[in-house]
C-alpha atoms as a PDB file:
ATOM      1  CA  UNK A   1     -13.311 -15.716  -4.357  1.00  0.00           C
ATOM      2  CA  UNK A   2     -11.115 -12.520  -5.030  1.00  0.00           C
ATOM      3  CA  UNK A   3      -9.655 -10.913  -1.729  1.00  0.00           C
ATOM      4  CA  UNK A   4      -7.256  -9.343  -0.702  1.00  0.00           C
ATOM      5  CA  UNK A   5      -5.595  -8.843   2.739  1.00  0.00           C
ATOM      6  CA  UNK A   6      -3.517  -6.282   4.293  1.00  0.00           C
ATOM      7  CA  UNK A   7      -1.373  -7.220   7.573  1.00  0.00           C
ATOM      8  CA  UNK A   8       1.438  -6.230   9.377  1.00  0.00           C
ATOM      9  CA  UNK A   9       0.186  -2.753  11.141  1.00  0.00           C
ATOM     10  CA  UNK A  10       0.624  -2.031  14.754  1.00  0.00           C
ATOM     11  CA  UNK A  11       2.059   0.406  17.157  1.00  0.00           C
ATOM     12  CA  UNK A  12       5.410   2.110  16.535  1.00  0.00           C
ATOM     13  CA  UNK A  13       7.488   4.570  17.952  1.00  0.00           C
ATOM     14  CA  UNK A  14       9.047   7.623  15.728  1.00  0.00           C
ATOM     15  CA  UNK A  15      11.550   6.732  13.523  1.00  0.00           C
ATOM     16  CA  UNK A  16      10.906   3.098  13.611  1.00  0.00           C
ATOM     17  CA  UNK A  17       9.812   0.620  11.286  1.00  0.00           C
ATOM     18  CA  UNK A  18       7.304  -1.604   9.841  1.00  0.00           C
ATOM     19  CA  UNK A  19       6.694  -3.994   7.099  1.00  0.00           C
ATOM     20  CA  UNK A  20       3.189  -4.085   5.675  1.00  0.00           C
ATOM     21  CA  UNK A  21       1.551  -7.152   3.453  1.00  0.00           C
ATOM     22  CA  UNK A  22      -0.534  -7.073   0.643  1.00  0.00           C
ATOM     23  CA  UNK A  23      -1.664 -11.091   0.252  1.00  0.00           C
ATOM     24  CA  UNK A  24      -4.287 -11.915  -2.692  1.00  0.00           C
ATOM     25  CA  UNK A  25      -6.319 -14.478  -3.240  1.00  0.00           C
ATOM     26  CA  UNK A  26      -8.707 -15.693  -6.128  1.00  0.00           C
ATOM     27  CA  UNK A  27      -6.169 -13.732  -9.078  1.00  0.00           C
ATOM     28  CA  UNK A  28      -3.085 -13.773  -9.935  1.00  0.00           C
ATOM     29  CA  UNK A  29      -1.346 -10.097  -8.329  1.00  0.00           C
ATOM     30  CA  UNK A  30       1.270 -10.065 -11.056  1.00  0.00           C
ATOM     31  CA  UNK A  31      -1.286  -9.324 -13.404  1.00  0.00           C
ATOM     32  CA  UNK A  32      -2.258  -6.317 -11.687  1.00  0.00           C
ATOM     33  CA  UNK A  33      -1.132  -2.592 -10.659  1.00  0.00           C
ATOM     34  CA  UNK A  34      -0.853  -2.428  -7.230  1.00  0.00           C
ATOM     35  CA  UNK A  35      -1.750   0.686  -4.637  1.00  0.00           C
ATOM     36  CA  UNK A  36      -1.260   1.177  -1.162  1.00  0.00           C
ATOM     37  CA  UNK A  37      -3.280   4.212   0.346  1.00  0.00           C
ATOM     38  CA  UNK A  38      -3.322   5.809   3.864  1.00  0.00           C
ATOM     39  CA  UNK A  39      -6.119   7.288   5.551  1.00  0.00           C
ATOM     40  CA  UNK A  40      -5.110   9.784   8.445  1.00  0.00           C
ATOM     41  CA  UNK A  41      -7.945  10.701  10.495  1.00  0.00           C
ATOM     42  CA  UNK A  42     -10.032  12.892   9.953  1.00  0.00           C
ATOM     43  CA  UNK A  43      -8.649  13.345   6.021  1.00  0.00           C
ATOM     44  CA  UNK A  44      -8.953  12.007   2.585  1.00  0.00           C
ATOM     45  CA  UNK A  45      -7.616   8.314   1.466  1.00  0.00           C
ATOM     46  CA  UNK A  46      -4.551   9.208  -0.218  1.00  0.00           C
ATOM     47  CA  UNK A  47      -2.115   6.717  -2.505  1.00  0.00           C
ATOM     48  CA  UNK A  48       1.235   6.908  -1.317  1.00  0.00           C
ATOM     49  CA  UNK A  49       2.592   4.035  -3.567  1.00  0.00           C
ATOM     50  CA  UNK A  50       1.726   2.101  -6.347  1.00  0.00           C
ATOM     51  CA  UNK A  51       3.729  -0.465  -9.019  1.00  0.00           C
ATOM     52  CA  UNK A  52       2.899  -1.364 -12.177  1.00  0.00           C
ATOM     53  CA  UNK A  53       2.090  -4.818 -12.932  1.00  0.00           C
ATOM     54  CA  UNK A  54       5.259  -5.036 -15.441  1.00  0.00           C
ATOM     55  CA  UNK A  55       9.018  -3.660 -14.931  1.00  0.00           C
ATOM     56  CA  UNK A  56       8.484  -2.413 -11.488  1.00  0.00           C
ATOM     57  CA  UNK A  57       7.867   1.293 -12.161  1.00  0.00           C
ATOM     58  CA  UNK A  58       6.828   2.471  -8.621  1.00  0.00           C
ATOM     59  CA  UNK A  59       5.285   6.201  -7.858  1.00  0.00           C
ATOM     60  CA  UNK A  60       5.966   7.431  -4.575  1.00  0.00           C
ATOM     61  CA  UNK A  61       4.014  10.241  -2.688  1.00  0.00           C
ATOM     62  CA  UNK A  62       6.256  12.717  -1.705  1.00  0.00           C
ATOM     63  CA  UNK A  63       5.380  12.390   1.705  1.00  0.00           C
ATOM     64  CA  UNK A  64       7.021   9.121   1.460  1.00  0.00           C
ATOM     65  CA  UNK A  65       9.594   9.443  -0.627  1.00  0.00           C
ATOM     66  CA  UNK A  66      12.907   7.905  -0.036  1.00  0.00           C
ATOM     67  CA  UNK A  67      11.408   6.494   3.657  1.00  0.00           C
ATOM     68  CA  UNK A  68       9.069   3.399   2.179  1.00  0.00           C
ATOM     69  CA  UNK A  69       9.836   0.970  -0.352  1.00  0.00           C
ATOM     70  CA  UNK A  70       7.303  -0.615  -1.873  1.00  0.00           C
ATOM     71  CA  UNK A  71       7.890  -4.720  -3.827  1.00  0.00           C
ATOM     72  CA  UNK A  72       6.253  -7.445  -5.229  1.00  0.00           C
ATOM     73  CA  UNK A  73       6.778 -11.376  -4.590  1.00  0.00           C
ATOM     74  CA  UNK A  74       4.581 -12.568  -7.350  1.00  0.00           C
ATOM     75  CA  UNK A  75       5.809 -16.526  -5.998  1.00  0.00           C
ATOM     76  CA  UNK A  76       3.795 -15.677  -3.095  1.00  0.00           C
ATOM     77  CA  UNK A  77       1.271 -13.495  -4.755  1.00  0.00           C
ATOM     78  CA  UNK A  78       2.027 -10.941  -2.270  1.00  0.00           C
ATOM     79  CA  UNK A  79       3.250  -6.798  -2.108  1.00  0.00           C
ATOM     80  CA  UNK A  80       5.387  -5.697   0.497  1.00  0.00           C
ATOM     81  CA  UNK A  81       5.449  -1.668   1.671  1.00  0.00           C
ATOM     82  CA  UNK A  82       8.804  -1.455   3.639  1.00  0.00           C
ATOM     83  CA  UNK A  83       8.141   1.683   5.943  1.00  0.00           C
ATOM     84  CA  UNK A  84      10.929   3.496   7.157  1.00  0.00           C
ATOM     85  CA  UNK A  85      12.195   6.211   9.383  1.00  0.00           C
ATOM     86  CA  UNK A  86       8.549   6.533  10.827  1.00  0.00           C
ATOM     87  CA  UNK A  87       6.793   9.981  11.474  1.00  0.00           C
ATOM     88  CA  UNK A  88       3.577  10.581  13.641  1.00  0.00           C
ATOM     89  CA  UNK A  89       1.582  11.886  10.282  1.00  0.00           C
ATOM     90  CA  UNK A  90       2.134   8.636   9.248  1.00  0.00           C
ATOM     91  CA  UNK A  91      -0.723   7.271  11.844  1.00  0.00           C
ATOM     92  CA  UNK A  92      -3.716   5.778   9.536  1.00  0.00           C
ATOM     93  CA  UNK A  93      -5.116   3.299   8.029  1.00  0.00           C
ATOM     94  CA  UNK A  94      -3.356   1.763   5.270  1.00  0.00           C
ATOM     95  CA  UNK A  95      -5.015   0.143   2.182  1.00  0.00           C
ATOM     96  CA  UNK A  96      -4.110  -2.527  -0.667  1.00  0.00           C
ATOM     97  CA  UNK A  97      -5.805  -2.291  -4.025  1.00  0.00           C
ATOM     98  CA  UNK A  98      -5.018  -4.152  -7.561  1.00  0.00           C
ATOM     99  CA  UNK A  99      -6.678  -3.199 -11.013  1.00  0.00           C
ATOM    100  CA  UNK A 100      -5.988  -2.383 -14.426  1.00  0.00           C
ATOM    101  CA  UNK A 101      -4.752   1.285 -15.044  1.00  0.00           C
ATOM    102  CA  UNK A 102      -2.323   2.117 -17.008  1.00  0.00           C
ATOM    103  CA  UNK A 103       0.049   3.739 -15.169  1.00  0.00           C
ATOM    104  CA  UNK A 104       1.614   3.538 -11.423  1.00  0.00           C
ATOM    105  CA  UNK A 105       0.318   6.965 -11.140  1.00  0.00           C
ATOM    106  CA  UNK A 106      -3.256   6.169 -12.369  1.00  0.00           C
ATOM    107  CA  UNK A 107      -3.301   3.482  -9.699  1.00  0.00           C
ATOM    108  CA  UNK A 108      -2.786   6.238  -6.996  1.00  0.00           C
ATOM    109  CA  UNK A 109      -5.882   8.040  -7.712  1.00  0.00           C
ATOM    110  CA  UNK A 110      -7.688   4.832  -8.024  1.00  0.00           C
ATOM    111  CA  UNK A 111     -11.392   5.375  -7.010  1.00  0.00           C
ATOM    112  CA  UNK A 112     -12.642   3.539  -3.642  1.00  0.00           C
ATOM    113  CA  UNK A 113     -15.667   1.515  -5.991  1.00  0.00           C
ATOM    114  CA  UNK A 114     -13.347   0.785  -8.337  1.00  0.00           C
ATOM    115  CA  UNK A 115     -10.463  -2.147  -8.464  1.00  0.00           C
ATOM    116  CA  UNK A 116      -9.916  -5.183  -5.631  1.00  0.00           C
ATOM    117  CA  UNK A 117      -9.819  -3.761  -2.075  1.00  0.00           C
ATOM    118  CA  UNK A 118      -8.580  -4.940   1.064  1.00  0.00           C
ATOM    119  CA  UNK A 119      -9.946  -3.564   4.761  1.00  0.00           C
ATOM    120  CA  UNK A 120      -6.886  -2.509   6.178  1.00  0.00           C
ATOM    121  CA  UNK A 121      -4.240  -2.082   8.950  1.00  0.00           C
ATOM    122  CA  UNK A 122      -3.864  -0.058  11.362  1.00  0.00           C
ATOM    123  CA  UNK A 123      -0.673   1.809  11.552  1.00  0.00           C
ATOM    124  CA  UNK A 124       0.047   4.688  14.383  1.00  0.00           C
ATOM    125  CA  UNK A 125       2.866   6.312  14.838  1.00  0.00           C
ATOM    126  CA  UNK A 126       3.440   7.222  18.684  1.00  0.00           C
ATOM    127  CA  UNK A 127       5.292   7.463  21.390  1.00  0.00           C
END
């Protein structure tokens, strides 16, 4: 069964920092691009990072730019989005999806009924 799972959201304060996961299960992640997309309330799903399934090429948002990091640990079939230096418009719901695009950037627009989804963490950004 193909799944994937997001973890690793909760409550932080301003300027703090969290690590979210990106675990699959049923394919092999390496294979893949990989997306992670925020939904604020009340707006649009939005990709804020996304590797390529190759060398590592990652597209940032620039909302995020320089703040998250986003890797891959294909041993654990897993992808990591170091967040950084937290801001209250970070508050949302954040996303994992894999498919075959061809670029990084491609996977940021990804369509929601296309590609492996996962259901999401919450992450909010409050003090």
């Amino acid at each position: 069964q193909v799944q994937v799972v997001e973890s690793g959201g909760g409550l932080v304060q301003p300027g703090g920092s969290l690590r979210l996961s990106c675990a699959a299960s049923g394919f092999i992640l390496d294979y893949y691009h990989i997306g992670w997309f925020r939904q604020a309330p009340g707006k649009e799903r939005e990709g804020i990072s996304c590797i390529s399934n190759s060398d590592g090429n990652t597209y940032y948002a620039k909302s995020v730019k320089g703040r998250f990091t986003m890797s891959r640990d294909n041993a654990k079939n897993t992808v990591y989005l170091q967040m950084n230096k937290l801001k209250p418009e970070d508050t949302g719901v954040y996303y994992c999806a894999a498919d075959f695009v061809p670029t990084p950037q491609a996977m940021c627009v990804l369509p929601a009924d296309e590609g492996h989804w996962g259901q999401g963490t919450q992450v909010t950004v409050s003090s």
